[in-house]
N, C-alpha and C. Protein backbone atom coordinates (compact mmCIF):
# COMPACT_ATOMS: atom_id res chain seq x y z
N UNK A 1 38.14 -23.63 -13.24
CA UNK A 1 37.85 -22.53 -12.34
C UNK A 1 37.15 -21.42 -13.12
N UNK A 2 36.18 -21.03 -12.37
CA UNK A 2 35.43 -19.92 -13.02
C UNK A 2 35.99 -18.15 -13.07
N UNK A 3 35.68 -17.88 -13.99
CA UNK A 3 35.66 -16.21 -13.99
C UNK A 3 35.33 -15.35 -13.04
N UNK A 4 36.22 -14.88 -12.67
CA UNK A 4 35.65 -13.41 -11.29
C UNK A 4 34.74 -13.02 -12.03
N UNK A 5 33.98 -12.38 -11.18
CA UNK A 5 32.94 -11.37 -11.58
C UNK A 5 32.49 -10.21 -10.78
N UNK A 6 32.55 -8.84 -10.28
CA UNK A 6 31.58 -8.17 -9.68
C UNK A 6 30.60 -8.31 -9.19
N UNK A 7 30.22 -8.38 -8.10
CA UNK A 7 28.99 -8.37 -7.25
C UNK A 7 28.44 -7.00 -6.66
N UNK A 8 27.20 -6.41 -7.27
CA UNK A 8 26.74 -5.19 -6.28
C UNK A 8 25.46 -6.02 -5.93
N UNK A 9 25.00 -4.95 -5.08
CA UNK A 9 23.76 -5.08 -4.05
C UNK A 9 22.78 -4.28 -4.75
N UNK A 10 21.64 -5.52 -4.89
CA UNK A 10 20.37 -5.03 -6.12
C UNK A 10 19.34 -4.25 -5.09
N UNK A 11 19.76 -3.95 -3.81
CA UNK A 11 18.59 -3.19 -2.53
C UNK A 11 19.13 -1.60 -3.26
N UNK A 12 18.08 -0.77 -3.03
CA UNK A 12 17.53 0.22 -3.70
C UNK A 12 17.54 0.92 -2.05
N UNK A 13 18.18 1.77 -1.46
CA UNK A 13 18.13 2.52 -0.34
C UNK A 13 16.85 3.20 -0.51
N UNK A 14 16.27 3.24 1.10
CA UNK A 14 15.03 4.26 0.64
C UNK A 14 15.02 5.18 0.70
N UNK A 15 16.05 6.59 1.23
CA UNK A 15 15.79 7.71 0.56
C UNK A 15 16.07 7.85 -0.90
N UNK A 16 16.59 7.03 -1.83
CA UNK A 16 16.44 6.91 -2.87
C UNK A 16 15.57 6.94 -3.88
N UNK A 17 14.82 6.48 -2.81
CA UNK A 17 13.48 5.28 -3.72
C UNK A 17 12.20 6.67 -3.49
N UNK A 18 12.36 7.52 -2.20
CA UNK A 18 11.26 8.49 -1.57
C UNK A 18 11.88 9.77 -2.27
N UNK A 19 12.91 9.69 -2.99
CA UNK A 19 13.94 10.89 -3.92
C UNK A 19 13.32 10.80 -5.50
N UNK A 20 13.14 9.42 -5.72
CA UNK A 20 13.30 9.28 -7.44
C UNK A 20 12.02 8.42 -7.61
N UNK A 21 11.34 8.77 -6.60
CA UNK A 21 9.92 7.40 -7.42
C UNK A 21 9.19 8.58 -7.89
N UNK A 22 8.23 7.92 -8.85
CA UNK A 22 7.38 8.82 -9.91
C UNK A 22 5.93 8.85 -8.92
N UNK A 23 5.69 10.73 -9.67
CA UNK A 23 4.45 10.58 -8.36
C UNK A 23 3.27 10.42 -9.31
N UNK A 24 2.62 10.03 -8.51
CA UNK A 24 1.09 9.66 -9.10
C UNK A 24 0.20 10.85 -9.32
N UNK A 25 -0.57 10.79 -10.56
CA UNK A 25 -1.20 11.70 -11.06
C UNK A 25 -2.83 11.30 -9.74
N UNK A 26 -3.09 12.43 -9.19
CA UNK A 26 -4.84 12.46 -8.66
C UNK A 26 -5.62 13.84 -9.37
N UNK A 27 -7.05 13.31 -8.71
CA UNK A 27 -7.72 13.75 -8.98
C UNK A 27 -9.14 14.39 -7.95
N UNK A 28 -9.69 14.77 -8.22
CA UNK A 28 -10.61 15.29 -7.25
C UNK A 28 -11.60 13.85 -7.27
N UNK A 29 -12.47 13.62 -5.95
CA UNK A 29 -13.11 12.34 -5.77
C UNK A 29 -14.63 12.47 -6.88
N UNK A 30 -15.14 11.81 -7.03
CA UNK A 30 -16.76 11.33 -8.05
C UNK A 30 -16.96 12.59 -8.01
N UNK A 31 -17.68 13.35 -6.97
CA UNK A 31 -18.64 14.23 -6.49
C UNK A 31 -18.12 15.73 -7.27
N UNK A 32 -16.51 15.73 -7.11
CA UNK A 32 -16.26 17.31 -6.79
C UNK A 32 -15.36 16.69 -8.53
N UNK A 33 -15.63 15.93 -9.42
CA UNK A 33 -15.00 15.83 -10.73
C UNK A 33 -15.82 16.39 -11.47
N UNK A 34 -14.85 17.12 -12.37
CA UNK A 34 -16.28 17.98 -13.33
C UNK A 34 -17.15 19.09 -12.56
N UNK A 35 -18.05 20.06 -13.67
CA UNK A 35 -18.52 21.34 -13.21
C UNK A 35 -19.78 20.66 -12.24
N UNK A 36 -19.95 21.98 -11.54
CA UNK A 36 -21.14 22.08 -10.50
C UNK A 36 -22.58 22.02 -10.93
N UNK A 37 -22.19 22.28 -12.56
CA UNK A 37 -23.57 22.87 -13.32
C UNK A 37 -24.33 21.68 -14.34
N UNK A 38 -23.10 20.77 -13.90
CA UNK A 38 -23.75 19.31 -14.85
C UNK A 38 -25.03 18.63 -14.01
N UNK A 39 -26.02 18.78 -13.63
CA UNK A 39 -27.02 18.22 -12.98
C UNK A 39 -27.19 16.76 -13.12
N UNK A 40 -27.60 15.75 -14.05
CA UNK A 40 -27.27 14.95 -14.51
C UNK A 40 -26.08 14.25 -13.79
N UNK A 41 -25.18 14.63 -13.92
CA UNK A 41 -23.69 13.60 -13.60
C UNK A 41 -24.18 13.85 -11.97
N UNK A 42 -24.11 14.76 -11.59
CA UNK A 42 -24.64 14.99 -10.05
C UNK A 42 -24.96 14.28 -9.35
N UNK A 43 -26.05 14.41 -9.73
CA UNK A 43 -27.54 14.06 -9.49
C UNK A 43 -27.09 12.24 -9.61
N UNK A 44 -26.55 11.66 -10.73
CA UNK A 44 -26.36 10.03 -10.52
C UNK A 44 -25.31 9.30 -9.34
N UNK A 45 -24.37 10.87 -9.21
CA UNK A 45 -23.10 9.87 -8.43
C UNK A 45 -24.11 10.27 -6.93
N UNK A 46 -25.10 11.67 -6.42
CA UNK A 46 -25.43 11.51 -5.44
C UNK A 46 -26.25 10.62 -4.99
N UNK A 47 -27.22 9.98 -6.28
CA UNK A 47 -28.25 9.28 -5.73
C UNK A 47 -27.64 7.88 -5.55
N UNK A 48 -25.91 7.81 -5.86
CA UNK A 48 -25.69 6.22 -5.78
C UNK A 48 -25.28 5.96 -4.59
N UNK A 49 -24.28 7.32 -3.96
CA UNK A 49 -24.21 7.45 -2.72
C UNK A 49 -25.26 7.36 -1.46
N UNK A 50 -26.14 7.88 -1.75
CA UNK A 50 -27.01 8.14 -1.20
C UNK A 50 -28.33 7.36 -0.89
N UNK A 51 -28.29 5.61 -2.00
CA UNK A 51 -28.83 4.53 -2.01
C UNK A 51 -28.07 3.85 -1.11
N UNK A 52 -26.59 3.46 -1.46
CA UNK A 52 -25.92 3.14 -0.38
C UNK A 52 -25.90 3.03 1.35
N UNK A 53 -26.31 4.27 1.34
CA UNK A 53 -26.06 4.78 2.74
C UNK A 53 -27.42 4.94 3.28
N UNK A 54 -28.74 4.80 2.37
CA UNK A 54 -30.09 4.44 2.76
C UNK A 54 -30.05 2.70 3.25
N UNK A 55 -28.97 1.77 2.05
CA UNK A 55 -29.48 0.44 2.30
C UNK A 55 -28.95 -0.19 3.72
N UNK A 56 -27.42 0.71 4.07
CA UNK A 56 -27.03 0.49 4.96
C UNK A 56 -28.02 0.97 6.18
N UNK A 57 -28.38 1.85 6.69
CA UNK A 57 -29.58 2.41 7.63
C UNK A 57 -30.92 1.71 7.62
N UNK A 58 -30.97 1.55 6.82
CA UNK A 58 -32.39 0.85 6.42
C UNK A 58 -32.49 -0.78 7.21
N UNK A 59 -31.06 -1.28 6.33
CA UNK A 59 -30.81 -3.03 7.20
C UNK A 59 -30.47 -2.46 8.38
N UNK A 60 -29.76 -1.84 9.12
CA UNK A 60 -29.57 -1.08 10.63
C UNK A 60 -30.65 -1.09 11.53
N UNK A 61 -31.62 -0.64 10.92
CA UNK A 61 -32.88 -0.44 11.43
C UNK A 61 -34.06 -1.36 11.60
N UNK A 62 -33.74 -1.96 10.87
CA UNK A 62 -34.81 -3.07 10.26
C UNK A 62 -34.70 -4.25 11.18
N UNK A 63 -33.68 -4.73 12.10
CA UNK A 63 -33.62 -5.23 12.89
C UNK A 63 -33.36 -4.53 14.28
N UNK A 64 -34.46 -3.99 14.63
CA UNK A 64 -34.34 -2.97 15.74
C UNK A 64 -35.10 -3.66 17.12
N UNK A 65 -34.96 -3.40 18.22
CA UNK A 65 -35.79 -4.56 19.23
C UNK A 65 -37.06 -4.60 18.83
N UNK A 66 -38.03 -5.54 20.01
CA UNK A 66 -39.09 -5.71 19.38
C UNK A 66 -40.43 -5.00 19.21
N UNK A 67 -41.44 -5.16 18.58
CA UNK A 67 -41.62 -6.38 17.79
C UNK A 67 -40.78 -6.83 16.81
N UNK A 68 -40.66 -8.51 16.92
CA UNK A 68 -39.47 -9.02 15.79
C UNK A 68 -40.78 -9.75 14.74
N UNK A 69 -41.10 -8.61 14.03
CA UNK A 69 -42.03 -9.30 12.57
C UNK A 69 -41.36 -9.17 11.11
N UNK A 70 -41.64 -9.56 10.33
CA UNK A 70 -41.09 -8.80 9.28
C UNK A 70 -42.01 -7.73 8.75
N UNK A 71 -42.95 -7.45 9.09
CA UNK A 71 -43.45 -6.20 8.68
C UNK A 71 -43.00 -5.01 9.50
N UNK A 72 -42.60 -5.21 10.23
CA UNK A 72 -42.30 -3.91 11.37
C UNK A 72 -41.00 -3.61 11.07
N UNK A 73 -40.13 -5.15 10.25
CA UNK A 73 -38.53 -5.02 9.88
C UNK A 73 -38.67 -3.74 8.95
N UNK A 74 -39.60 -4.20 7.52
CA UNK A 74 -39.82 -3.51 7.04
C UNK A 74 -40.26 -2.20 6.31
N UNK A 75 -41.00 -2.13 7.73
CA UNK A 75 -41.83 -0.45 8.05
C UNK A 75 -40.75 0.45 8.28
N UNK A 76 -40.00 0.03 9.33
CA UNK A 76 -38.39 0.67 10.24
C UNK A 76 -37.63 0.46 8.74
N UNK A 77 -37.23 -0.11 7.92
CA UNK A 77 -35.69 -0.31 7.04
C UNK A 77 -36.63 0.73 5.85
N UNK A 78 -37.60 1.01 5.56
CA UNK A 78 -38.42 1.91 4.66
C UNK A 78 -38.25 3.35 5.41
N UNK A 79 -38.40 3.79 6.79
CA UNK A 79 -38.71 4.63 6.65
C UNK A 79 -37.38 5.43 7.61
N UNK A 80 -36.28 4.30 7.82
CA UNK A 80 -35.13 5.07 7.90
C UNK A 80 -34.00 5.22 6.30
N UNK A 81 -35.15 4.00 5.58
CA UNK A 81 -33.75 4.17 4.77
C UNK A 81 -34.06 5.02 3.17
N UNK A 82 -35.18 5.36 3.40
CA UNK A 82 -35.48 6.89 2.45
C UNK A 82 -34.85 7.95 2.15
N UNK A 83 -34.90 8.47 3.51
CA UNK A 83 -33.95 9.70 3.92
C UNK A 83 -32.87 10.24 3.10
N UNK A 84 -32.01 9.75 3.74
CA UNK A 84 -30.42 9.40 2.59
C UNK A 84 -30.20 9.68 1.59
N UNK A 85 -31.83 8.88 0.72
CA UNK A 85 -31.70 8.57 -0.94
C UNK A 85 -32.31 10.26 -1.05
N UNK A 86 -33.33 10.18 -0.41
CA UNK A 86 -33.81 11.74 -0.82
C UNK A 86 -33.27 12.91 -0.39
N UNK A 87 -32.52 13.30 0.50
CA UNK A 87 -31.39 13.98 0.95
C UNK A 87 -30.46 14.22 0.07
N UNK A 88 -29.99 13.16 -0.40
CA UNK A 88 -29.29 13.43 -1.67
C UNK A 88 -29.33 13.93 -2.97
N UNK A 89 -30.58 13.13 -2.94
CA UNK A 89 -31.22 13.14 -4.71
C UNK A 89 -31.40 15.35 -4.65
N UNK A 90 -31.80 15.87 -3.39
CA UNK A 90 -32.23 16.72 -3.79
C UNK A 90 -31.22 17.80 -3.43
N UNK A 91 -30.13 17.12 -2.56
CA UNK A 91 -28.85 18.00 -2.62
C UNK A 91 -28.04 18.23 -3.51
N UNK A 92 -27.92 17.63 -4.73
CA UNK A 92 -26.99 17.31 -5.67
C UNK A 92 -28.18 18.77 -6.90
N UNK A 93 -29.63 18.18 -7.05
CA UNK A 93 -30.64 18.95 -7.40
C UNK A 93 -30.49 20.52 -7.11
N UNK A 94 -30.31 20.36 -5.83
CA UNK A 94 -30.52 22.23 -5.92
C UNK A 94 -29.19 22.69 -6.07
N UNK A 95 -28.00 22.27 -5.73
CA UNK A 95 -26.35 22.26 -5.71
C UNK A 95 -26.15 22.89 -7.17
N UNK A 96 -26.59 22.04 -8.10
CA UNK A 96 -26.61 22.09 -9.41
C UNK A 96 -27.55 23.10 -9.44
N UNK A 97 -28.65 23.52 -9.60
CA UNK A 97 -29.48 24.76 -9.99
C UNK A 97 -29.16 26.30 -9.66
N UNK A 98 -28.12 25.96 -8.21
CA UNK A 98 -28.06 27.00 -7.86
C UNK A 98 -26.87 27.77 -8.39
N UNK A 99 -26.09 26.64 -8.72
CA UNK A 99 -24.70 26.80 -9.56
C UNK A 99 -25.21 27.55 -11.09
N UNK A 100 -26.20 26.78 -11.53
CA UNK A 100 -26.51 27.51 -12.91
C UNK A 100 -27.27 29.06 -12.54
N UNK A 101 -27.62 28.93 -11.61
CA UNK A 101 -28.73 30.66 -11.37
C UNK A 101 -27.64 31.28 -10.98
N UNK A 102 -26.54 31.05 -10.03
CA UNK A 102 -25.48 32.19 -9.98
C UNK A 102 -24.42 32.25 -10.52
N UNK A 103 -24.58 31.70 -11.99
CA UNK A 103 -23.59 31.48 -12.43
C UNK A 103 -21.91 31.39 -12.03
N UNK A 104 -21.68 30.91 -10.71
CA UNK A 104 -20.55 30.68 -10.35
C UNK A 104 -20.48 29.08 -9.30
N UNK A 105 -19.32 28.78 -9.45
CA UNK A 105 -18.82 27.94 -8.49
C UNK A 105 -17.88 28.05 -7.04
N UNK A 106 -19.16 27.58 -6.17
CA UNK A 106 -18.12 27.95 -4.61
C UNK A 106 -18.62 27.51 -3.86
N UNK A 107 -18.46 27.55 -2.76
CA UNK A 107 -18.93 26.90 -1.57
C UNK A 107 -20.75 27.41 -1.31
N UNK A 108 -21.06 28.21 -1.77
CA UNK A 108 -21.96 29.05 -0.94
C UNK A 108 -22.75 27.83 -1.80
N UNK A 109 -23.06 27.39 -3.03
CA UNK A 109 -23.98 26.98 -4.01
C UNK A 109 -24.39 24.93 -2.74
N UNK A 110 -22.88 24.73 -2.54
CA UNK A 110 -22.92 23.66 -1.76
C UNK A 110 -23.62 23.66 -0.44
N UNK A 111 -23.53 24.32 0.07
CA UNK A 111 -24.18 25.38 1.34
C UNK A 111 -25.70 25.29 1.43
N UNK A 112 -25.99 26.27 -0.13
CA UNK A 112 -27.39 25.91 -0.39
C UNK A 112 -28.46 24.39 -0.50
N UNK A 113 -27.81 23.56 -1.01
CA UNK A 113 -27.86 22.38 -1.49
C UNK A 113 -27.87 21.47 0.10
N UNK A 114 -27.14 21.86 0.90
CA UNK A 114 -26.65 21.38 1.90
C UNK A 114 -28.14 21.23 2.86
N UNK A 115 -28.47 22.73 3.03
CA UNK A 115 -30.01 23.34 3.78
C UNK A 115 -31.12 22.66 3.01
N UNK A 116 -31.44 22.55 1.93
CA UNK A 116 -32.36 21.76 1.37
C UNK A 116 -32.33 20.46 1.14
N UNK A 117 -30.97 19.82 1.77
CA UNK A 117 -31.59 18.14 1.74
C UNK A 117 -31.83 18.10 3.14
N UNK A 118 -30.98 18.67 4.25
CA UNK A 118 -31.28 18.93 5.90
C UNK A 118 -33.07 19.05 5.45
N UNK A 119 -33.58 19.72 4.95
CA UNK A 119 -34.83 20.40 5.45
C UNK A 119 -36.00 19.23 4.77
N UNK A 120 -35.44 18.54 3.96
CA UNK A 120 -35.70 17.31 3.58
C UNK A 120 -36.05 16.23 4.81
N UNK A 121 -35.03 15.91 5.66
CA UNK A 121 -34.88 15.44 6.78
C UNK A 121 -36.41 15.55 7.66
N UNK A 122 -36.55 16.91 8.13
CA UNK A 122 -37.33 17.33 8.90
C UNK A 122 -39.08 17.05 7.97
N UNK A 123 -38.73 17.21 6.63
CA UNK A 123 -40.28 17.12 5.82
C UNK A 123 -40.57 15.67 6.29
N UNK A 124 -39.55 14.62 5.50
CA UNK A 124 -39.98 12.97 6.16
C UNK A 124 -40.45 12.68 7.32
N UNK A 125 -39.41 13.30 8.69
CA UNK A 125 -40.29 12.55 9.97
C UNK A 125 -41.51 14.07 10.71
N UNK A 126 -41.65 14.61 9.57
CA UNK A 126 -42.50 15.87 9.69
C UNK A 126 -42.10 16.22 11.38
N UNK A 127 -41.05 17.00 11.18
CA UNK A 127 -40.72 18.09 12.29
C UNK A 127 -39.84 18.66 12.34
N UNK A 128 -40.31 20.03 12.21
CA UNK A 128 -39.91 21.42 11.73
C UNK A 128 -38.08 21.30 12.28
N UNK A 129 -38.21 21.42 13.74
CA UNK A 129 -36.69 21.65 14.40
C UNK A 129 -35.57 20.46 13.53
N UNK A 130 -35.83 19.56 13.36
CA UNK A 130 -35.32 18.57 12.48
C UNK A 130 -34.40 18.88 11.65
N UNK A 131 -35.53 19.52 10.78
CA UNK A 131 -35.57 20.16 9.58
C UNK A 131 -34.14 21.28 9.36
N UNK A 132 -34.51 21.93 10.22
CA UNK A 132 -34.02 23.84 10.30
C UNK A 132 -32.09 22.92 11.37
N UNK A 133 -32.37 22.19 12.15
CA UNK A 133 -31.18 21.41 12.26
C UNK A 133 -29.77 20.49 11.39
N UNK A 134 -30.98 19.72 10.90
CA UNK A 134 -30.20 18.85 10.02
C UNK A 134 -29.63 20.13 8.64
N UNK A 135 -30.76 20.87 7.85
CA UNK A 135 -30.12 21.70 7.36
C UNK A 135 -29.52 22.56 7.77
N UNK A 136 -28.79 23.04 8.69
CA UNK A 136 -27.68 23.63 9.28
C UNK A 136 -26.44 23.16 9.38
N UNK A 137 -26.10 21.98 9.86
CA UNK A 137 -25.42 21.00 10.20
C UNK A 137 -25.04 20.82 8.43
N UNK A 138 -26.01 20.15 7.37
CA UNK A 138 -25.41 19.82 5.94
C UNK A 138 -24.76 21.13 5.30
N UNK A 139 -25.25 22.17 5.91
CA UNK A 139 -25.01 22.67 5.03
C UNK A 139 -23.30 23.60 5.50
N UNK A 140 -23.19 23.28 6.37
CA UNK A 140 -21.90 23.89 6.82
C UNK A 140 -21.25 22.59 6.07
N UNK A 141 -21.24 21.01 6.93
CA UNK A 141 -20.27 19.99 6.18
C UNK A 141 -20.45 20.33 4.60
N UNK A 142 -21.08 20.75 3.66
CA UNK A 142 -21.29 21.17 2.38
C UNK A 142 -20.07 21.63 1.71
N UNK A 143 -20.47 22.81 2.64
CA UNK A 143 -19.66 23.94 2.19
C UNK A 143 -17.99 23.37 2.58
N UNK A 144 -17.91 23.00 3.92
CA UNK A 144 -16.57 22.57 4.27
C UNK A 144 -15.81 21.51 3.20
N UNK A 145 -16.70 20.85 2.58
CA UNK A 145 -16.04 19.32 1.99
C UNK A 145 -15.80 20.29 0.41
N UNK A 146 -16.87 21.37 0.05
CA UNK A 146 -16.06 21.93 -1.41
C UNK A 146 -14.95 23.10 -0.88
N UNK A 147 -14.38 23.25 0.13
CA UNK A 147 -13.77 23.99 0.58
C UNK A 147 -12.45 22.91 0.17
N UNK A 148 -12.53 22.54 1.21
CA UNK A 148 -11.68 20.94 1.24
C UNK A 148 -11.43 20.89 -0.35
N UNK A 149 -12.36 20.21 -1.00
CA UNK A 149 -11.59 19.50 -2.39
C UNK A 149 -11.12 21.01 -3.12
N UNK A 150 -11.22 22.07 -2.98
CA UNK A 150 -10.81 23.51 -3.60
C UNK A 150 -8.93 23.37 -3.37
N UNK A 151 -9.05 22.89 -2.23
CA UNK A 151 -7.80 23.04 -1.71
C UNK A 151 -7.22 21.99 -2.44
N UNK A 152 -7.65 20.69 -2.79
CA UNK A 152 -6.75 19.48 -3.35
C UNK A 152 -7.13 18.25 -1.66
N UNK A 153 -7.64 18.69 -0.65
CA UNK A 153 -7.35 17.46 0.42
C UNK A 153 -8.41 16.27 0.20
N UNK A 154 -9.05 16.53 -0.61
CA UNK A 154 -10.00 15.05 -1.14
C UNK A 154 -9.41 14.41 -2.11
N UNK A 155 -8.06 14.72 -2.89
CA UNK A 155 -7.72 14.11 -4.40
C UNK A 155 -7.76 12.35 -3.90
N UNK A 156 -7.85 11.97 -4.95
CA UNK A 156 -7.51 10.57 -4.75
C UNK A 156 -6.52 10.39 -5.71
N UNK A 157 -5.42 9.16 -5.74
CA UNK A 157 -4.57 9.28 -7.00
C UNK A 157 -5.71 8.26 -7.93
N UNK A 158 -5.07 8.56 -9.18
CA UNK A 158 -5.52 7.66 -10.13
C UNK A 158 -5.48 6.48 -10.67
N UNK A 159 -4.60 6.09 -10.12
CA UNK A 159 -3.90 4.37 -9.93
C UNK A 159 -3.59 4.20 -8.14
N UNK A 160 -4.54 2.83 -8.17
CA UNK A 160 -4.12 2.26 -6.50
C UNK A 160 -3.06 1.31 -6.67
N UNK A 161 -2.17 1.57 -6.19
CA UNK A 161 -0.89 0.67 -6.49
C UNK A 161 0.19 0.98 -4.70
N UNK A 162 0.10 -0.15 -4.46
CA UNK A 162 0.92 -0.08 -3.11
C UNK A 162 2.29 0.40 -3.44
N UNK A 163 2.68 0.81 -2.27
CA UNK A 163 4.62 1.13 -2.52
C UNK A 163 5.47 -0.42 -2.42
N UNK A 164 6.65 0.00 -3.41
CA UNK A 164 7.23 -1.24 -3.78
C UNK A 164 8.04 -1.18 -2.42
N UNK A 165 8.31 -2.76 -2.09
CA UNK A 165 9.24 -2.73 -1.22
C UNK A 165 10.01 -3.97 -1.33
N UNK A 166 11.88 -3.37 -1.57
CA UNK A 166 12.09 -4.05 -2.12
C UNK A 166 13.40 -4.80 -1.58
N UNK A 167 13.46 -4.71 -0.03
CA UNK A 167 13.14 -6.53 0.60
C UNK A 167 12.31 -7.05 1.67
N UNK A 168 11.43 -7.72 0.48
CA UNK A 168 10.43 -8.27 0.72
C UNK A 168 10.38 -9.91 0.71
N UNK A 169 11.91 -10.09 -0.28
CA UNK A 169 11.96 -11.68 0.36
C UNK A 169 12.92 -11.72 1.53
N UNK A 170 13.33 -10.52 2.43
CA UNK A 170 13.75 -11.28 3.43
C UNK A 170 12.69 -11.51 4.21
N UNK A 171 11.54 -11.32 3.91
CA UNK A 171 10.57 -11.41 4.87
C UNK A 171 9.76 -13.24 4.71
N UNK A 172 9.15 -13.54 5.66
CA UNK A 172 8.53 -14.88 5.87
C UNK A 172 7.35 -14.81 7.07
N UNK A 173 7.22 -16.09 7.14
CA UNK A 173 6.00 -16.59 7.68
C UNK A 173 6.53 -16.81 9.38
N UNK A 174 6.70 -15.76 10.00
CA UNK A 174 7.45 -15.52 11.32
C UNK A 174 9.15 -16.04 11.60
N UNK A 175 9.62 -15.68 10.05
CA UNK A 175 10.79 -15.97 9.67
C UNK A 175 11.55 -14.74 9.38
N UNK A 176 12.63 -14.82 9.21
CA UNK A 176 13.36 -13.90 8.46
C UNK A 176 13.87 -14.78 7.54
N UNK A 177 14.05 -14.76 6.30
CA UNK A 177 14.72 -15.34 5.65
C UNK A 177 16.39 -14.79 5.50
N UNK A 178 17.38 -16.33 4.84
CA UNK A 178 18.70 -15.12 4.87
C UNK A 178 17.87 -14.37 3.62
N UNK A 179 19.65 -13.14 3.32
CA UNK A 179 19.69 -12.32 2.32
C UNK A 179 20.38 -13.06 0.92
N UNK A 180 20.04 -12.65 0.01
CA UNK A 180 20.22 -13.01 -1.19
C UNK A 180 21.95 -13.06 -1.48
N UNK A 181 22.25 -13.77 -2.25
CA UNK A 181 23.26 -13.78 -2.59
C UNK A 181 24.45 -12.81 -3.23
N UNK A 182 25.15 -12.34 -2.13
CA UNK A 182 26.06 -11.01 -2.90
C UNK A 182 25.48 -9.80 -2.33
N UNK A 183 24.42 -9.75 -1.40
CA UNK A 183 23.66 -8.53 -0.95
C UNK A 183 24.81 -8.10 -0.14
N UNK A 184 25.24 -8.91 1.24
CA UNK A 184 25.72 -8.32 2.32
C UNK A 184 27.36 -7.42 1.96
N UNK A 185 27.58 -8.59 1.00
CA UNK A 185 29.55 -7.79 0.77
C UNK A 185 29.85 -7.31 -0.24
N UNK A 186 28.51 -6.68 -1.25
CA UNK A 186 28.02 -6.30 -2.75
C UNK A 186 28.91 -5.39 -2.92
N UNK A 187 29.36 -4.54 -1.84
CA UNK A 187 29.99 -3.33 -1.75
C UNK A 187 31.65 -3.52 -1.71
N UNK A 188 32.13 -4.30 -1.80
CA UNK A 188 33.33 -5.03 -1.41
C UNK A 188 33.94 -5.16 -2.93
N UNK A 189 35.45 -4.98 -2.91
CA UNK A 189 35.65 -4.86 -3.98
C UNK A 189 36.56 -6.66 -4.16
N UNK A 190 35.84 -7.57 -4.73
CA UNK A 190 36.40 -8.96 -4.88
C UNK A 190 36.39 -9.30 -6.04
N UNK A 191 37.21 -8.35 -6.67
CA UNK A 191 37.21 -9.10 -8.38
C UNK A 191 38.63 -9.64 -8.11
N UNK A 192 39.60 -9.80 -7.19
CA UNK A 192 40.71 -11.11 -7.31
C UNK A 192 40.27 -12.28 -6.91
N UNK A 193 39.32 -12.59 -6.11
CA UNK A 193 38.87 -13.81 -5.82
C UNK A 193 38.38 -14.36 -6.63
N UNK A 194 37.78 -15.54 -6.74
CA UNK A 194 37.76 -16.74 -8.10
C UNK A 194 36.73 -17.44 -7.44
N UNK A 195 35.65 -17.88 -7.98
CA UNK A 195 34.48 -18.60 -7.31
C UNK A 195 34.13 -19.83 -8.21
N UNK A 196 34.05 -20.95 -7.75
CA UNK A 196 33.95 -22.23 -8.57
C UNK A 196 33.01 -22.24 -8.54
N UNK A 197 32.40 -23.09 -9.43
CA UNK A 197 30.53 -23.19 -9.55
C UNK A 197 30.69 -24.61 -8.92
């Protein structure tokens, strides 16, 4: 006959777990990491963004009704999907210049930056209202999104790591599985009982 032994329950309650888990270090996202005045770093994370979101518009466009040629695909995916790249390239451009001429960091510099890729907009499909629109519109979201990360509501953490959960083998494939052994009566005090192997 075997040795009693103690049994507790290895489940971890979750206000426990939402009491004592370690919090994750964040950070501000690509854009708003580091000074305003680095042009360079800028200037690369906007134009990567900003290729992105040309290639996406560009294929958007490029299959637009007809004519179905591929030159017309390609006239339409060229001349929607410019924009974006240059919008950017020159928001990040003046963002940064304007940061170094007023020597400070704040919304207003984003603002600026904001109106000159808008007005960008209006130079490409050459028209003015466009222009004086779209830079209105950027340049408020501008200002709002360094407002935003000022505050901390853009951080991202620095490790993507899901929350542990930790029963997860009672779970199955439209099953419940049972519970583990010693979970349910863990709490029970049975060190006179005797368990044979």
């Amino acid at each position: 006959m075997g040795e009693s032994r103690v049994r507790y329950s290895t489940d971890i309650p979750t206000e426990y777990y939402y009491k004592y888990r370690e919090k994750r270090e964040t950070k501000p996202g690509d854009f708003y990491y580091g000074k305003d005045s680095d042009m360079l770093y800028k200037t690369w994370i906007a134009m990567k963004r900003g290729a992105a979101l040309g290639v996406m518009t560009g294929l958007t466009m490029s299959i637009h009704p007809p004519p179905y040629s591929i030159g017309y695909g390609l006239q339409n995916g060229f001349k929607f999907g410019m924009p974006p790249l240059i919008a950017a390239t020159t928001y990040s451009v003046t963002m940064s210049l304007a940061t170094n001429i007023r020597k400070k960091e704040d919304a207003w510099n984003h603002a600026i930056g904001g109106y000159a890729a808008g007005t960008m907009m209006g130079v490409w499909f050459k028209n003015q209202r466009v222009g004086v629109f779209c830079g209105l519109v950027a340049a408020m979201v501008a200002s709002s999104f360094k407002k935003m990360a000022e505050f901390g509501i853009l951080d991202t953490p620095l490790t993507i790591r899901r929350e542990r959960v930790f029963d997860f083998y009672r779970t199955g494939w439209m099953i419940e599985r049972p519970p583990q052994e010693g979970i349910d009566d863990g709490d029970k005090n049975d060190a006179v009982k005797h368990y044979s192997p």
